[in-house]
Protein backbone atom coordinates (compact mmCIF):
# COMPACT_ATOMS: atom_id res chain seq x y z
CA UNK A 1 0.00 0.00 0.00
CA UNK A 2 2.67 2.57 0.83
CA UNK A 3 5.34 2.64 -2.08
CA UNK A 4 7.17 5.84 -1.05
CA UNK A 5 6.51 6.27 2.39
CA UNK A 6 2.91 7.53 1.50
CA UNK A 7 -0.63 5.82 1.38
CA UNK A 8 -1.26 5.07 -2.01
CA UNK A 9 -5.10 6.71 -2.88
CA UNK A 10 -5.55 4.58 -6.05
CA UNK A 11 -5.79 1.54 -3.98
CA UNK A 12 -8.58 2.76 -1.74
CA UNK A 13 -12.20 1.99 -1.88
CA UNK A 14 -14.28 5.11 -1.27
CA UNK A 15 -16.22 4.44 2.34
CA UNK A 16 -19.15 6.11 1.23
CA UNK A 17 -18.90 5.00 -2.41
CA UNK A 18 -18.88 8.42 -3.63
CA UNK A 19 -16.25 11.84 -3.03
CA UNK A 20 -16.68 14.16 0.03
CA UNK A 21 -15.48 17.59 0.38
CA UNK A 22 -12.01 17.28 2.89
CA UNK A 23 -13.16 19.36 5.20
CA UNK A 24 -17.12 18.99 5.06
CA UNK A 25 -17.99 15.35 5.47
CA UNK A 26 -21.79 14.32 5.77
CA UNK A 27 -22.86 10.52 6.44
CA UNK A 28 -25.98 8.73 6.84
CA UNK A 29 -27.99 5.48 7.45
CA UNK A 30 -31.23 3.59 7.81
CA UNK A 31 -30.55 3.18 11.63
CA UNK A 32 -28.08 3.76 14.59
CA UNK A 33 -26.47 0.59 13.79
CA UNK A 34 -25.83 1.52 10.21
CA UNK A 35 -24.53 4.97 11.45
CA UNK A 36 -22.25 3.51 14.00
CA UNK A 37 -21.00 1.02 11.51
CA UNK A 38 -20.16 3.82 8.58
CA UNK A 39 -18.48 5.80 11.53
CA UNK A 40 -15.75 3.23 11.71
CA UNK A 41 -15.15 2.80 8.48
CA UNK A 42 -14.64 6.25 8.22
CA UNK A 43 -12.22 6.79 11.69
CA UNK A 44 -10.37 3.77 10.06
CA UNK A 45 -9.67 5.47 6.64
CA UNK A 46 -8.81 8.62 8.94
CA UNK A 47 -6.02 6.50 10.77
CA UNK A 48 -4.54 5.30 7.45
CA UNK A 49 -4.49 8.33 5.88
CA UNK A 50 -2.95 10.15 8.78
CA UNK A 51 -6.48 13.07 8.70
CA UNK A 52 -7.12 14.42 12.02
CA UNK A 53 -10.54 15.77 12.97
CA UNK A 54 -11.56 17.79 15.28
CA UNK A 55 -14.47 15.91 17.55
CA UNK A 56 -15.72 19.41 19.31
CA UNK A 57 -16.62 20.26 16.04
CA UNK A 58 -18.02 16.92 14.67
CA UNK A 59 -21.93 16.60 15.51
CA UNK A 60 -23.22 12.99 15.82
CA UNK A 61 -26.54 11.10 15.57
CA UNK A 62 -28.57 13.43 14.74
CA UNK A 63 -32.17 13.43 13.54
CA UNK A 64 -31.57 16.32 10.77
CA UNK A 65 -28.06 18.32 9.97
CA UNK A 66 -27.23 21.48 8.23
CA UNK A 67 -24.32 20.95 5.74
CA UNK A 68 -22.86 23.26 3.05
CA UNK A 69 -26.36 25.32 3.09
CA UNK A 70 -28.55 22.49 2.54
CA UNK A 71 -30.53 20.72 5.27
CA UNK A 72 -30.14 17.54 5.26
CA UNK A 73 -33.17 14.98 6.67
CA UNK A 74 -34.78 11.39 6.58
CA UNK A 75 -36.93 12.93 3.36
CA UNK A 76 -33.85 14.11 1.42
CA UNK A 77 -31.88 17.13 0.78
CA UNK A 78 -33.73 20.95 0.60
CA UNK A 79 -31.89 24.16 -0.02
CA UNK A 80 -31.43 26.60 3.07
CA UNK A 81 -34.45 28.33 2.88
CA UNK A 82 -32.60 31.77 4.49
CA UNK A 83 -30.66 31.70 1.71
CA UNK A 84 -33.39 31.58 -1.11
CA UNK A 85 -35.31 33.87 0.64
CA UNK A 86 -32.80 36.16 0.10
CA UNK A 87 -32.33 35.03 -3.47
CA UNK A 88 -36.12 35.88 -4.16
CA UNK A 89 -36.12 39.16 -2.63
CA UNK A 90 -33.66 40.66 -5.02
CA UNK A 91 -34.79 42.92 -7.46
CA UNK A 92 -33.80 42.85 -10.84
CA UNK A 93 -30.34 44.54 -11.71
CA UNK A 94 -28.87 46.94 -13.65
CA UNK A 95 -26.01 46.18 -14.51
CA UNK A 96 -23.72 43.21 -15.38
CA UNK A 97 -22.22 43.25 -12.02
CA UNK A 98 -25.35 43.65 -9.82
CA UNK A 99 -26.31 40.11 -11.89
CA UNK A 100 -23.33 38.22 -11.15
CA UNK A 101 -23.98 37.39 -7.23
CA UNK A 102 -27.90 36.64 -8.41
CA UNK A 103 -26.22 34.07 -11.00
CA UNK A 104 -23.71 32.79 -8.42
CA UNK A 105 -26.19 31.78 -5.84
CA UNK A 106 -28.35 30.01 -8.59
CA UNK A 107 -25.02 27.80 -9.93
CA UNK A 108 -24.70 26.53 -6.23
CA UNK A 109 -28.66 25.54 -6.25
CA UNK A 110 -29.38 24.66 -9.80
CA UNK A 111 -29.69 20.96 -8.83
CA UNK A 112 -33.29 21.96 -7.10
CA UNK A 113 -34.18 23.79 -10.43
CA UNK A 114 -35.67 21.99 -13.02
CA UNK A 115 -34.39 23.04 -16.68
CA UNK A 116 -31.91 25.71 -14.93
CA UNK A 117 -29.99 26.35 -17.25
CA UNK A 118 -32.95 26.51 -20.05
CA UNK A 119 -34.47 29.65 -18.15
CA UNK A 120 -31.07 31.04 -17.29
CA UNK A 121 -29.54 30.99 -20.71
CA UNK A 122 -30.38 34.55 -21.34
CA UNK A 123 -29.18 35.66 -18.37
CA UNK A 124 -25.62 34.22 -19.30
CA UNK A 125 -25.39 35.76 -22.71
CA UNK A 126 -26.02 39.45 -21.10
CA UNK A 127 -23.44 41.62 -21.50
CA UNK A 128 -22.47 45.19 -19.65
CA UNK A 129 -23.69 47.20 -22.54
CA UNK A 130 -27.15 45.37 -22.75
CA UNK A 131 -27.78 47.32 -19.66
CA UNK A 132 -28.32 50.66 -21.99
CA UNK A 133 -31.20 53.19 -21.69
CA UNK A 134 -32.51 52.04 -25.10
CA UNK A 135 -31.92 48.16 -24.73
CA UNK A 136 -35.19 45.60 -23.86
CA UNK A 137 -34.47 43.59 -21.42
CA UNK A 138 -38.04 42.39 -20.80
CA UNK A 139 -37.03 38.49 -22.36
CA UNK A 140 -34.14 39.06 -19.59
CA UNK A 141 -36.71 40.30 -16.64
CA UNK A 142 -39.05 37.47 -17.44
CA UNK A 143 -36.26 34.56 -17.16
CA UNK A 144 -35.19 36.43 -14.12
CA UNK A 145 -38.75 36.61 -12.27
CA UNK A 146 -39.47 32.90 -13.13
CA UNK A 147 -36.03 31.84 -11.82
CA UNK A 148 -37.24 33.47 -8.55
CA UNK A 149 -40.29 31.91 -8.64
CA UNK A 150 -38.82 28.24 -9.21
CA UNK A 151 -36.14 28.75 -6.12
CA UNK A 152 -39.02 30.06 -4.26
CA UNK A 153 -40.61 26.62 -4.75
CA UNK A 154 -37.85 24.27 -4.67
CA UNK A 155 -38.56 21.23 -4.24
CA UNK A 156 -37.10 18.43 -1.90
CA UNK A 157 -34.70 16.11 -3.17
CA UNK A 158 -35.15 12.82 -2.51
CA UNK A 159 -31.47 11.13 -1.22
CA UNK A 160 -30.27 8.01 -4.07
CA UNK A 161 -32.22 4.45 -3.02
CA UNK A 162 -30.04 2.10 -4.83
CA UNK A 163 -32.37 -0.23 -4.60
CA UNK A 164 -34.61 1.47 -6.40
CA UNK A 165 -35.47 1.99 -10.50
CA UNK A 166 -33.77 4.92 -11.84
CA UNK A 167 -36.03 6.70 -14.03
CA UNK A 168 -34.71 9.92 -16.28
CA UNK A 169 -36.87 12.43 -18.24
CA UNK A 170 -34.97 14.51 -21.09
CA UNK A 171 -35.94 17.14 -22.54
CA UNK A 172 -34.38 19.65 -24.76
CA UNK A 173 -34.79 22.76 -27.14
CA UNK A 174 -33.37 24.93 -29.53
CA UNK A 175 -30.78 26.88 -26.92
CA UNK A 176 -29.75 24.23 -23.98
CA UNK A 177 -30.74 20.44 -22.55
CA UNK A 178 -31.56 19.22 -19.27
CA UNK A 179 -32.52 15.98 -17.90
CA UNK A 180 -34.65 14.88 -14.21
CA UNK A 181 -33.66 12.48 -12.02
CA UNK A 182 -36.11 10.67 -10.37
CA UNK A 183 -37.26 7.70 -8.29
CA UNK A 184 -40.50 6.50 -7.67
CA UNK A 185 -41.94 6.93 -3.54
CA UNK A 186 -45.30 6.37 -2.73
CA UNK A 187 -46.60 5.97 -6.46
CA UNK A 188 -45.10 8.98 -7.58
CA UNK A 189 -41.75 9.71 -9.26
CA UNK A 190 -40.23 12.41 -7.32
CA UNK A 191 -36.92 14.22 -8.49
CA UNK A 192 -33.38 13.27 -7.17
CA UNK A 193 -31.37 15.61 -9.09
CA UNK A 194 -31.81 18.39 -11.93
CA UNK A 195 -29.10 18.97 -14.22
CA UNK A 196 -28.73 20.70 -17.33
CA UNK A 197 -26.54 22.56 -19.29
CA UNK A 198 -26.45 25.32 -22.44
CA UNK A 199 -26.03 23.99 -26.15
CA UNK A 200 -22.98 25.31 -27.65
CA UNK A 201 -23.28 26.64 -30.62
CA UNK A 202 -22.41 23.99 -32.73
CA UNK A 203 -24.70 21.65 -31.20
CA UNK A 204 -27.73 23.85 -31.61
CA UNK A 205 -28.02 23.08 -35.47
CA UNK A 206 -28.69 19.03 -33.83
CA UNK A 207 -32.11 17.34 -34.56
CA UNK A 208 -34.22 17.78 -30.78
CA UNK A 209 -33.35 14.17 -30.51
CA UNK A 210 -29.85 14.28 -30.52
CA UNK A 211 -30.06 16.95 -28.05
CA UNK A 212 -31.93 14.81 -25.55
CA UNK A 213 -28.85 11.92 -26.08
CA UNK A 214 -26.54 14.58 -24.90
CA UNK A 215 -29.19 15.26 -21.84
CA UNK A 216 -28.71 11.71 -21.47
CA UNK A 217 -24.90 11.66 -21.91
CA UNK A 218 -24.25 14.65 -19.26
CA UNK A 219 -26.69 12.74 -16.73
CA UNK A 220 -24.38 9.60 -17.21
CA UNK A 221 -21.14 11.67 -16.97
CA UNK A 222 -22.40 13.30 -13.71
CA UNK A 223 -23.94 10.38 -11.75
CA UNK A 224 -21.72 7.59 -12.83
CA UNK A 225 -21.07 6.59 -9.58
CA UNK A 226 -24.56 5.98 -8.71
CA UNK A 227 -25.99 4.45 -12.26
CA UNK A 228 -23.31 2.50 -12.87
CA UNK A 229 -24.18 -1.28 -13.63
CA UNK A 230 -28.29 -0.37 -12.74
CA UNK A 231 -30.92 -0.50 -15.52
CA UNK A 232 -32.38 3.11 -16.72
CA UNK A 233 -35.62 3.98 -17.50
CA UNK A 234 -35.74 6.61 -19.90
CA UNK A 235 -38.54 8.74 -20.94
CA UNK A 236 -38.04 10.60 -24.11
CA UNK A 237 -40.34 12.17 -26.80
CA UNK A 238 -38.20 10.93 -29.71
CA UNK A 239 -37.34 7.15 -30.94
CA UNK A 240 -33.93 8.11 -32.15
CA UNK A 241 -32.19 7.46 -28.66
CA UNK A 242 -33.61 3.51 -28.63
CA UNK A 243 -32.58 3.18 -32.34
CA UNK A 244 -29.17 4.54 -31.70
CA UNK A 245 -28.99 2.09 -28.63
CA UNK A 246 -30.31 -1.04 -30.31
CA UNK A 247 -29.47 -0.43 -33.98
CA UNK A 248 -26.84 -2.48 -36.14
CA UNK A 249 -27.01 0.34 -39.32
CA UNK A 250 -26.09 3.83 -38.16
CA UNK A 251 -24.80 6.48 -39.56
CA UNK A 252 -23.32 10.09 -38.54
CA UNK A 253 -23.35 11.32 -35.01
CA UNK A 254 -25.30 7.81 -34.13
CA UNK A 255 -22.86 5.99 -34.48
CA UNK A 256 -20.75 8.17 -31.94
CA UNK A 257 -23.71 8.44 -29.42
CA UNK A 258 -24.06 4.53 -29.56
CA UNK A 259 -20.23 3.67 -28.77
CA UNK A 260 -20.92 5.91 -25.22
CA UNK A 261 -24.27 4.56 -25.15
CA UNK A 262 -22.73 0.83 -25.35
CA UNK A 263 -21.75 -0.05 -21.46
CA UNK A 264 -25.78 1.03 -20.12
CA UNK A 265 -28.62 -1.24 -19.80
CA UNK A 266 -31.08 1.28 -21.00
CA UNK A 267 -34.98 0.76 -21.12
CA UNK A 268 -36.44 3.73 -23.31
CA UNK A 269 -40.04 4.97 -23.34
CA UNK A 270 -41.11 7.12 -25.94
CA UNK A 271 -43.68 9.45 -24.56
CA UNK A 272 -46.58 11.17 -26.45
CA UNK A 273 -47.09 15.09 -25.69
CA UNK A 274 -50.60 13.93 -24.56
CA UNK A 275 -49.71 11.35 -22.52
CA UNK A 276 -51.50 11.79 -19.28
CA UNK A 277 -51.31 8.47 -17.19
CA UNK A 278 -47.39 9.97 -17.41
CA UNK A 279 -48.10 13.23 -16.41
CA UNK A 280 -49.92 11.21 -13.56
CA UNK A 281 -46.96 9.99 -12.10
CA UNK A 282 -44.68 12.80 -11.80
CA UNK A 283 -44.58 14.56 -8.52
CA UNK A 284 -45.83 17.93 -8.40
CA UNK A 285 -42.89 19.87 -8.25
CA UNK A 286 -41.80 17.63 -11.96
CA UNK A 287 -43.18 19.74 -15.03
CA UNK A 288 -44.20 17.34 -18.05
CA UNK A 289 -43.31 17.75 -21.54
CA UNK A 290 -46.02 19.95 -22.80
CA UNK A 291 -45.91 22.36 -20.01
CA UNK A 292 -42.49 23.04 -20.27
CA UNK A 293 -42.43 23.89 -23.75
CA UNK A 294 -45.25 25.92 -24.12
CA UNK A 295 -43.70 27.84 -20.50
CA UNK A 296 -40.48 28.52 -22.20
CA UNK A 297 -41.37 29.81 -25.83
CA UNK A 298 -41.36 33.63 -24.12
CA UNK A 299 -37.85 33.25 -22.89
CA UNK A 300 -35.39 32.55 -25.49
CA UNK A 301 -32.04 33.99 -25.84
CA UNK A 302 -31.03 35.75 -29.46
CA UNK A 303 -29.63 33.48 -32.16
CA UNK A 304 -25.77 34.09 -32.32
CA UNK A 305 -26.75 31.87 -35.96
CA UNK A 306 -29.40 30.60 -37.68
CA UNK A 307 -30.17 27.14 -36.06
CA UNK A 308 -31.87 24.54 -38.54
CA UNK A 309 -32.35 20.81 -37.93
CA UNK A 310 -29.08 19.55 -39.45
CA UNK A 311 -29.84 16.38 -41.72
CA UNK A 312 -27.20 13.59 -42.06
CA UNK A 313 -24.73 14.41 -45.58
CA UNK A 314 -25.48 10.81 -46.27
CA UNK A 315 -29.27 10.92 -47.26
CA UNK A 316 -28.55 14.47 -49.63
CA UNK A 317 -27.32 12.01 -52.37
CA UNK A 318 -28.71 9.22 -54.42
CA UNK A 319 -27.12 6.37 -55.32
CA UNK A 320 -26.83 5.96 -58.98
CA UNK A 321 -26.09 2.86 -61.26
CA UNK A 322 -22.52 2.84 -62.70
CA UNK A 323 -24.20 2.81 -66.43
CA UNK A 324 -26.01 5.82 -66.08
């Protein structure tokens, strides 16, 4: 284990099976006995790894902790609600500056924020000189009330049941992705994380569909640690993700999105806009399909292009016969 007088990390199981912050660690269990028997685990690793801790300031069995401005309980994780308080009693800047610490405190929440970064996209591209006598900034005002209204309502996270399904819901449009996690309690799916991200501007020419596979792809990136080797449900609106999964003739970016696809055992559902048993069992704080979309037509950022559906080079040009 040690090869140069030092513990060698690489050989090291994580305790909790996941990474914790050095100096902010956070630990759970079903009962006291689970508790206690993480706790050694943990004091063991800190013994090998020569870590001292300080036990006056080290809290123990208890029913619900604050950690890193999140409380932590039994029915998952919720956002310090001091802190979005504050968040939704800000009124709306102007300038570039005054936006940044509104921005800031949104990055370190955006997992309670379904499609964050769709509704915040705008917000990004703003520039100091936007800020102008002249300029409209009501597309900006409006992504920046219903941000305030979504962290006013944020919802609880449910903490990861591995021995639960995993279900995921893409969804993506013309200017950024994001994807829901969620696991079912009680009948209903309720969220576990939110993630998203903006479309760079080469990806925004992509068919919708290939947008949701890189939904898909940044959910698998971010939680590998938790999916890996369990089955996914996912809930799309297009077939191309299952065809790019199952099919033997591909073509184009396919063929790409079915090499990172290869390693997951993925069960996709291809849900109709109209589809209301679905809508049925999404918790309240999930928005469907339909909703989403017809919520975020009034909020798009300018074009920096022209974005088009992009069709594959291969099916511009028929095949002729040599003779002809």
């Amino acid at each position: 284990m040690f090869a140069t007088g030092k513990l060698d990390e690489s050989s090291l199981v994580p305790v909790f099976g996941r990474r914790s912050f050095v100096d902010d660690i956070c630990f759970g269990g079903e009962d006291f006995d689970s508790c206690l028997a993480t706790l050694d685990r943990l004091l063991t690793r800190f013994v090998q790894c020569w870590i001292s801790i300080s036990f006056t300031k080290s809290i123990f069995c208890q029913p619900k902790v604050d950690f890193l401005s999140h409380e932590i309980s039994p029915e998952g994780i919720k956002a310090d609600s001091k802190k979005l308080a504050a968040i939704t009693e800000l009124s709306f800047p102007t300038s570039k500056r005054g936006l940044q610490p509104f921005l800031g405190a949104l990055d370190y929440y955006s997992r309670f924020i379904q499609d964050f970064a769709v509704y915040g996209a705008v917000l990004y591209q703003l520039k100091e000189e936007d800020f102008g006598p002249r300029s409209d900034l009501s597309v900006v005002q409006s992504a920046f009330e219903a941000l305030q209204t979504k962290v006013a309502k944020a919802p609880i996270l449910k903490h990861f049941d591995r021995t639960k399904e995993v279900h995921v819901m893409l969804f993506a449009n013309e200017w950024a992705l994001s994807t829901t996690l969620m696991q079912e309690h009680e009948g209903k799916q309720h969220p576990v994380r939110f993630l998203g991200r903006v479309l760079k501007e080469s990806e925004m020419n992509y068919h919708p569909a290939e947008k949701e596979v890189l939904a898909l792809l940044l959910l698998l990136k971010t939680y590998y640690m938790h999916l890996a080797g369990k089955t996914l449900h996912v809930y799309t609106r297009f077939s191309t993700l299952e065809w790019a999964h199952k099919s033997k003739s591909l073509f184009g970016r396919s063929v790409q999105f079915a090499v990172l696809l290869s390693p997951w055992h993925l069960k996709v559902q291809r849900v109709k806009e109209q589809d209301v048993i679905f809508a049925q069992l999404l918790q309240s704080s999930i928005t469907n399909f339909v909703d989403l979309e017809e919520s975020l037509a009034p909020l798009a950022p300018p074009n920096k292009g022209s974005p088009t559906i992009r069709m594959d080079p291969a099916m511009l040009y028929a095949r002729l016969p040599r003779d002809y």
